[in-house]
C-alpha atoms as a PDB file:
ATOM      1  CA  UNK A   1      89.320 103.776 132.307  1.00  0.00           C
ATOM      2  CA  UNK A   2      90.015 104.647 128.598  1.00  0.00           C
ATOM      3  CA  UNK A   3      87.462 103.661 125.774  1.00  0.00           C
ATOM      4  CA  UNK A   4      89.764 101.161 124.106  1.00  0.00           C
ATOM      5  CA  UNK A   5      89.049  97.906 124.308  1.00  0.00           C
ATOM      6  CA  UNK A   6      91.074  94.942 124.239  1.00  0.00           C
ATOM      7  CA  UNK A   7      91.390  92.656 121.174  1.00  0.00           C
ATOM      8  CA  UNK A   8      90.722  88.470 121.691  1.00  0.00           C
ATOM      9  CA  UNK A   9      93.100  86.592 119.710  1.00  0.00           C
ATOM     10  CA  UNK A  10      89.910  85.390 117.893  1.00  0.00           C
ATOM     11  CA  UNK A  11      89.941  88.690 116.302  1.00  0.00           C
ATOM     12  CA  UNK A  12      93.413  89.359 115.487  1.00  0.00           C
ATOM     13  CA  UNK A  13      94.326  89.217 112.220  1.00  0.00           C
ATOM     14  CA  UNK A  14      97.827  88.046 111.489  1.00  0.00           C
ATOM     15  CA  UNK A  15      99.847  88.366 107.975  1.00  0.00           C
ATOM     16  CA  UNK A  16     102.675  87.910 106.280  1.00  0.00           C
ATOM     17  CA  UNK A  17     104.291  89.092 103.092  1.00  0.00           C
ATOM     18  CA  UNK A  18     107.046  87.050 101.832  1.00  0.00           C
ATOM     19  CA  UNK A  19     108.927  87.729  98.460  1.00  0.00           C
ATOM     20  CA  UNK A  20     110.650  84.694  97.177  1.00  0.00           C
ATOM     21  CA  UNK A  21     114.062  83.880  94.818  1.00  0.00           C
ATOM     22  CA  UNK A  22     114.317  80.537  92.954  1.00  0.00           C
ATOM     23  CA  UNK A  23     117.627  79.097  93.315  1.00  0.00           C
ATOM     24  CA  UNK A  24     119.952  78.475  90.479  1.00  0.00           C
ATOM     25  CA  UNK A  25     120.025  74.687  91.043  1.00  0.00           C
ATOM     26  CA  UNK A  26     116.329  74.319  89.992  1.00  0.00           C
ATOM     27  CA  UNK A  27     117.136  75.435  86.933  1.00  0.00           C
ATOM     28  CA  UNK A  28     119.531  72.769  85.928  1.00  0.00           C
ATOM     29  CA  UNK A  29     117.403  69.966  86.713  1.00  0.00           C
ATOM     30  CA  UNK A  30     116.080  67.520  84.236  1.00  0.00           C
ATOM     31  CA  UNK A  31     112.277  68.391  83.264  1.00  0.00           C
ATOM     32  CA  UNK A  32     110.304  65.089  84.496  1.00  0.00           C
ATOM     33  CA  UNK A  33     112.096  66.550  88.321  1.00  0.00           C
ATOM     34  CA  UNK A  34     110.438  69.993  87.634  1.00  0.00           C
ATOM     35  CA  UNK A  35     107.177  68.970  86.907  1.00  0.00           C
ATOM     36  CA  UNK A  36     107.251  66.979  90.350  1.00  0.00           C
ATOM     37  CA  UNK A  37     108.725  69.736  91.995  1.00  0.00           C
ATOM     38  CA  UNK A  38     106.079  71.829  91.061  1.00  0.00           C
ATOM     39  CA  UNK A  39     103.405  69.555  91.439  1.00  0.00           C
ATOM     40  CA  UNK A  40     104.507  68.395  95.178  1.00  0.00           C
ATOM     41  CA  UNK A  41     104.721  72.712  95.560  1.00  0.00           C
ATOM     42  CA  UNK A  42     101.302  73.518  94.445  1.00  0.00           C
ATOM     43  CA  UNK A  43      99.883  70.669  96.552  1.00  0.00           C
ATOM     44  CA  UNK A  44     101.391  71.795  99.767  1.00  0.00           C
ATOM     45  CA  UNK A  45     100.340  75.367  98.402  1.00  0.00           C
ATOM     46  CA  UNK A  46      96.783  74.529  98.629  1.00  0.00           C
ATOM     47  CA  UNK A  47      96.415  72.755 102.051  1.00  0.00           C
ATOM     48  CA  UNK A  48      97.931  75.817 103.363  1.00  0.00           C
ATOM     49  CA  UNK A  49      95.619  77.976 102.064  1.00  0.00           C
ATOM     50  CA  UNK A  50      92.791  75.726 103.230  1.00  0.00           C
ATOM     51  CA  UNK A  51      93.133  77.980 106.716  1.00  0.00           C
ATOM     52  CA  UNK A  52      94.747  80.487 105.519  1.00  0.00           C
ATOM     53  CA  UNK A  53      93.818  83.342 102.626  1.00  0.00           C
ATOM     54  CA  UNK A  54      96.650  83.631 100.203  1.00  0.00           C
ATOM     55  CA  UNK A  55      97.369  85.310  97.306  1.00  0.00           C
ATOM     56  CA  UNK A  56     100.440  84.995  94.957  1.00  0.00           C
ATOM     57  CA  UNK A  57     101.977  87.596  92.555  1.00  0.00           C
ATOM     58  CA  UNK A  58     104.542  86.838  89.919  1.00  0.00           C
ATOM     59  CA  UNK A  59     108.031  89.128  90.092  1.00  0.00           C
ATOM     60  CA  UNK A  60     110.212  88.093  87.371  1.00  0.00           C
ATOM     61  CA  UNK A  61     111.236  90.363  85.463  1.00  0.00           C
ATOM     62  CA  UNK A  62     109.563  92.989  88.214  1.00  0.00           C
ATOM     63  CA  UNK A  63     111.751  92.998  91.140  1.00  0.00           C
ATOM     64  CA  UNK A  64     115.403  92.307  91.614  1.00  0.00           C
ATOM     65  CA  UNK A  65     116.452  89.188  93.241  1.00  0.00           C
ATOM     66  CA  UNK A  66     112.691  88.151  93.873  1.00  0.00           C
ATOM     67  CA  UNK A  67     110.723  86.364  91.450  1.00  0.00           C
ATOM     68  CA  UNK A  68     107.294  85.154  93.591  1.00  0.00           C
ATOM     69  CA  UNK A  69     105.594  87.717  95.776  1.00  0.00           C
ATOM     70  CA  UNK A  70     103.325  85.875  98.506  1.00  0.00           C
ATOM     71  CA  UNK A  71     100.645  87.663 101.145  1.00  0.00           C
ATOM     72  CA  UNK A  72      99.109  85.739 103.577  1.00  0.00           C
ATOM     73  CA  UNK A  73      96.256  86.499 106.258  1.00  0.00           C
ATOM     74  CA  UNK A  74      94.782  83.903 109.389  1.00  0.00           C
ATOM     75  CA  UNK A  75      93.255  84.479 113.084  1.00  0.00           C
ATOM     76  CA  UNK A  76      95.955  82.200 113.567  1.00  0.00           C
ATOM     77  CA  UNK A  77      99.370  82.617 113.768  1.00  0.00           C
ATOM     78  CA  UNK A  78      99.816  78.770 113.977  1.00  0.00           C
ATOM     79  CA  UNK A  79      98.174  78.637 110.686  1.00  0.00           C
ATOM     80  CA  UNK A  80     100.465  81.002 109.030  1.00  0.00           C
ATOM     81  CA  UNK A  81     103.317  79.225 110.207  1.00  0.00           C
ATOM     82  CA  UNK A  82     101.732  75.954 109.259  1.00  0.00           C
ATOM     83  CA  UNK A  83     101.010  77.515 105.531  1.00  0.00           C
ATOM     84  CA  UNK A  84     104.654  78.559 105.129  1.00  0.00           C
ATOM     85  CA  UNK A  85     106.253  75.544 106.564  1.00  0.00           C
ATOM     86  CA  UNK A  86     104.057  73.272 104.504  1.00  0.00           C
ATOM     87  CA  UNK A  87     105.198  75.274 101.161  1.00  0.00           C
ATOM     88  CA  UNK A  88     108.732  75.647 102.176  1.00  0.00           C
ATOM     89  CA  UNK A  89     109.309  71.899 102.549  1.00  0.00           C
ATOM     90  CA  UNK A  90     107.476  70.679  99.318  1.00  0.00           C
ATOM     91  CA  UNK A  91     108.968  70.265  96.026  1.00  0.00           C
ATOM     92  CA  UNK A  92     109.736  73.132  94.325  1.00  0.00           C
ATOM     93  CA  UNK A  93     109.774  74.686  97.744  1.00  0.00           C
ATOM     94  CA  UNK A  94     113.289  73.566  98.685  1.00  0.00           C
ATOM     95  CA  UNK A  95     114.377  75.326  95.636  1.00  0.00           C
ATOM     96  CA  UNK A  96     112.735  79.163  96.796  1.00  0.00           C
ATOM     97  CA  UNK A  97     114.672  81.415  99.113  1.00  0.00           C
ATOM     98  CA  UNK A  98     112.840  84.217 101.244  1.00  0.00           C
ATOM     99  CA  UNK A  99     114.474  87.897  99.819  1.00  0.00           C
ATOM    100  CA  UNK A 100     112.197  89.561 102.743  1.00  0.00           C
ATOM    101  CA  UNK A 101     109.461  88.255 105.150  1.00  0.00           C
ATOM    102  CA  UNK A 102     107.563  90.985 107.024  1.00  0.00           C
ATOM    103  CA  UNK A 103     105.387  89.586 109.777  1.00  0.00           C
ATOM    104  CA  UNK A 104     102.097  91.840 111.391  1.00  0.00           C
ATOM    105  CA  UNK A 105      98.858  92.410 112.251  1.00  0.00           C
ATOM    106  CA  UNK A 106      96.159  93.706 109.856  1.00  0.00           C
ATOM    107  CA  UNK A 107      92.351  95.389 110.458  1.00  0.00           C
ATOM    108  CA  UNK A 108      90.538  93.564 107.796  1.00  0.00           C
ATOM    109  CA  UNK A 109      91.197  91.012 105.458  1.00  0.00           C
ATOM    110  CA  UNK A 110      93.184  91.727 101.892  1.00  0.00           C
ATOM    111  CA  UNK A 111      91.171  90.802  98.978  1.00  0.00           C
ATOM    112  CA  UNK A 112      91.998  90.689  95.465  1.00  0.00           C
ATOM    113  CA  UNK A 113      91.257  94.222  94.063  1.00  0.00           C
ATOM    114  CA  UNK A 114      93.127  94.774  91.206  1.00  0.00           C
ATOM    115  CA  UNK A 115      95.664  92.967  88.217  1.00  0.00           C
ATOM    116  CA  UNK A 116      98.602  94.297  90.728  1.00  0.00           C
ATOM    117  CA  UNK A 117     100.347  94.885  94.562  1.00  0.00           C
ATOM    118  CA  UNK A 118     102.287  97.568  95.745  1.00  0.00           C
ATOM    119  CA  UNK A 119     104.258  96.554  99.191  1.00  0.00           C
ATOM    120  CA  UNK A 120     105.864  99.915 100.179  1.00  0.00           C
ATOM    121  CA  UNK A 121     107.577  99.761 104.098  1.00  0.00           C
ATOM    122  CA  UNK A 122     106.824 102.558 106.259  1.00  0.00           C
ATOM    123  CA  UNK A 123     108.117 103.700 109.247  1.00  0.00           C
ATOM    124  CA  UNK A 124     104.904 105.382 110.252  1.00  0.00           C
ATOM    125  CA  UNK A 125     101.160 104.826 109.652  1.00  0.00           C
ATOM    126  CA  UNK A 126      99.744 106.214 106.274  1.00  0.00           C
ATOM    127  CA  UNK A 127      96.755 108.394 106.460  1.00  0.00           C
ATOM    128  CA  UNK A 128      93.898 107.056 104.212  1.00  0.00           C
ATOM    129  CA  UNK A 129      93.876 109.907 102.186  1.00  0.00           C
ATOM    130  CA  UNK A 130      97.209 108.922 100.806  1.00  0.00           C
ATOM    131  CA  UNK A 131      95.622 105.848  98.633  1.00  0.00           C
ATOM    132  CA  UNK A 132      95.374 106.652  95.068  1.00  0.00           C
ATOM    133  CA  UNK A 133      91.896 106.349  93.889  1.00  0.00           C
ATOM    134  CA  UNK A 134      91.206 103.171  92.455  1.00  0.00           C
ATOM    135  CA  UNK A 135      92.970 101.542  94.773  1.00  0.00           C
ATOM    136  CA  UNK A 136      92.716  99.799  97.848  1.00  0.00           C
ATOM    137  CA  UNK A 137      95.068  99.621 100.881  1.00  0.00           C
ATOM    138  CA  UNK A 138      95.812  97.045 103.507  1.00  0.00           C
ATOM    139  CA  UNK A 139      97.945  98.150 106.721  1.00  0.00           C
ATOM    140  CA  UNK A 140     100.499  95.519 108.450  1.00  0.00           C
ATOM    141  CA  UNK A 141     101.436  96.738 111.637  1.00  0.00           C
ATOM    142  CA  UNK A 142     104.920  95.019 112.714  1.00  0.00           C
ATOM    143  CA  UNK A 143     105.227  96.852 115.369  1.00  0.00           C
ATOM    144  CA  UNK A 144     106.810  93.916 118.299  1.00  0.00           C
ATOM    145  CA  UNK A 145     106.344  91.754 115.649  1.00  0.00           C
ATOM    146  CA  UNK A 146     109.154  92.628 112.790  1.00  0.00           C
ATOM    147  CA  UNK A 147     112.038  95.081 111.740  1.00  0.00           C
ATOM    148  CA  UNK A 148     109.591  96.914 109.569  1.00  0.00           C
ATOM    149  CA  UNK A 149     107.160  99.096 111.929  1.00  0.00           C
ATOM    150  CA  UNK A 150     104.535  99.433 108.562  1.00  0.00           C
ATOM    151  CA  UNK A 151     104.037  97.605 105.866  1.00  0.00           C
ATOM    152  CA  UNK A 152     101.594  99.128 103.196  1.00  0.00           C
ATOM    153  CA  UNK A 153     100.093  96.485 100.610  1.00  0.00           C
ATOM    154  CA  UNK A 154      97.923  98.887  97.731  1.00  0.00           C
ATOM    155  CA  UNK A 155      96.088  97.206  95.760  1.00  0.00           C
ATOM    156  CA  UNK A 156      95.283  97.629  91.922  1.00  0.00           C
ATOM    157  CA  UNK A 157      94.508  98.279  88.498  1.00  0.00           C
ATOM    158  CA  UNK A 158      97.435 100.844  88.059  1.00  0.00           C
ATOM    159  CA  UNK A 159     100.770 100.064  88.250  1.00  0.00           C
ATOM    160  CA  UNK A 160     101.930 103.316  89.557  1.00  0.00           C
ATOM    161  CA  UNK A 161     100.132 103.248  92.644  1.00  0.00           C
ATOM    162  CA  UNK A 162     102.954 103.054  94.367  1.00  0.00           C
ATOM    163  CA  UNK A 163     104.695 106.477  92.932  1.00  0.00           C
ATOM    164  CA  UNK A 164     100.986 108.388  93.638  1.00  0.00           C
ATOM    165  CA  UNK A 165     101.146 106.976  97.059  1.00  0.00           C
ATOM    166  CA  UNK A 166     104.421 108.225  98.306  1.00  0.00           C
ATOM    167  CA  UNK A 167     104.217 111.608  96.192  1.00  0.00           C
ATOM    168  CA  UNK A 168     101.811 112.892  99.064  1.00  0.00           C
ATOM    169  CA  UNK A 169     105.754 112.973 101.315  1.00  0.00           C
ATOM    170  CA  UNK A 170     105.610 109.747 102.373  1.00  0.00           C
ATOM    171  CA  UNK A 171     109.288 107.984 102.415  1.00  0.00           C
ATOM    172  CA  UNK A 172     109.832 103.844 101.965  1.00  0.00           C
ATOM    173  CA  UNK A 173     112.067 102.465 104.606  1.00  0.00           C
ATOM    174  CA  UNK A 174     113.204  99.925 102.337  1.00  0.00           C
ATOM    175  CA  UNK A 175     112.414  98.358  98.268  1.00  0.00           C
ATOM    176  CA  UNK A 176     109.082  99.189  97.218  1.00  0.00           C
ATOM    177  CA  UNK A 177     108.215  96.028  95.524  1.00  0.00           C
ATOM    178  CA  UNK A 178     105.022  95.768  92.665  1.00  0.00           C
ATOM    179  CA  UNK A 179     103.823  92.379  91.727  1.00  0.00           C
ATOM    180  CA  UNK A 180     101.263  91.162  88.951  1.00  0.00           C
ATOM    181  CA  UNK A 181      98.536  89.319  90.529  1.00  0.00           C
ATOM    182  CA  UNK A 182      98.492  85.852  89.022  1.00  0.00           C
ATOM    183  CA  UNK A 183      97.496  82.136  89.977  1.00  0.00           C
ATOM    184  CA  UNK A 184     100.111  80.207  91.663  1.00  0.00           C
ATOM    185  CA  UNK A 185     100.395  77.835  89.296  1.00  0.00           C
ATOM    186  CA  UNK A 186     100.754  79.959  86.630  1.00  0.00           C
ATOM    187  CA  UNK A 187     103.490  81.672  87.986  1.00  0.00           C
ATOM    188  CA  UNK A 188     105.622  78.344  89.177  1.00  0.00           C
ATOM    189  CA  UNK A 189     105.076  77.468  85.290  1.00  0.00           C
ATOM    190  CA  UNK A 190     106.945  80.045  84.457  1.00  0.00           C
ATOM    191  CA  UNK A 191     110.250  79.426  86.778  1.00  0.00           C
END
């Protein structure tokens, strides 16, 4: 017998990282249907993240074709589908297309540490010594769970965390995507 233990489902950590497009529609509606949009959004918003810990980051202007950046963490994996599918229904929520969902597993929980996120996709596991200093790193492990096999989320004061990361030869398997950390509702404002 091997000393690895198995892992309860109690102590699984699920997450998600979704990065999200507002559809040209929403734009042309009249401004009393916004601010309901918005408001029925950021509703839904928080009763998901009553069982769930979620934190947004604002794109525009950052990444193309994505202009809300949205991590999400639960022992539950009927939580994190409850979270999205609450959000994705609601309001404004009709008008936001998913650019890229990766789905895993995480260690710990992701905190806020920092004014901005890095998501960089891997194809292997990073080495700890690869996180800049200053920053803080968060491992998803899709592995039988999404396309992506690892999905790096730094964490940050420096925006080019993500260029110090992969300079020690490690190569994205897709977009490397930075967000500025930011509350919800300021950044659905702003659409």
């Amino acid at each position: 017998m091997t000393g690895t233990r198995a892992t309860s489902a109690e102590e699984t950590l699920f997450a998600s990282v979704q990065t999200l497009r507002i559809e040209p529609g929403y734009r042309s509606m009249l401004a009393n249907e916004k601010v309901s949009a918005r408001e029925d959004y950021l509703r839904a918003f928080d009763r998901g993240a009553e069982h769930v810990r979620t934190g947004a980051y604002a794109l525009s202007g950052l990444a193309h074709g994505s202009d809300i950046l949205v991590l999400r963490a639960t022992h539950r994996i009927e939580d994190l589908h409850a979270a999205t599918s609450l959000v994705s229904e609601a309001g404004l929520g009709r008008h936001l297309t998913p650019t890229s969902v990766t789905l895993g597993t995480m260690a710990e929980m992701p905190g806020p540490a920092g004014r901005f996120a890095v998501v960089v996709p891997l194809a292997d596991a990073p080495p700890a010594s690869a996180v800049p200093a200053g920053a803080r790193m968060a491992l998803i492990d899709g592995r039988g769970l999404g396309a992506v096999p690892f999905t790096a989320v730094l964490e940050g004061d420096d925006p080019l965390m993500g260029r110090r990361f992969l300079a020690g030869g490690l190569k994205a398997v897709g977009p490397v995507v930075l967000g500025l950390r930011a509350e919800v509702r300021d950044i659905v404002d702003h659409l």
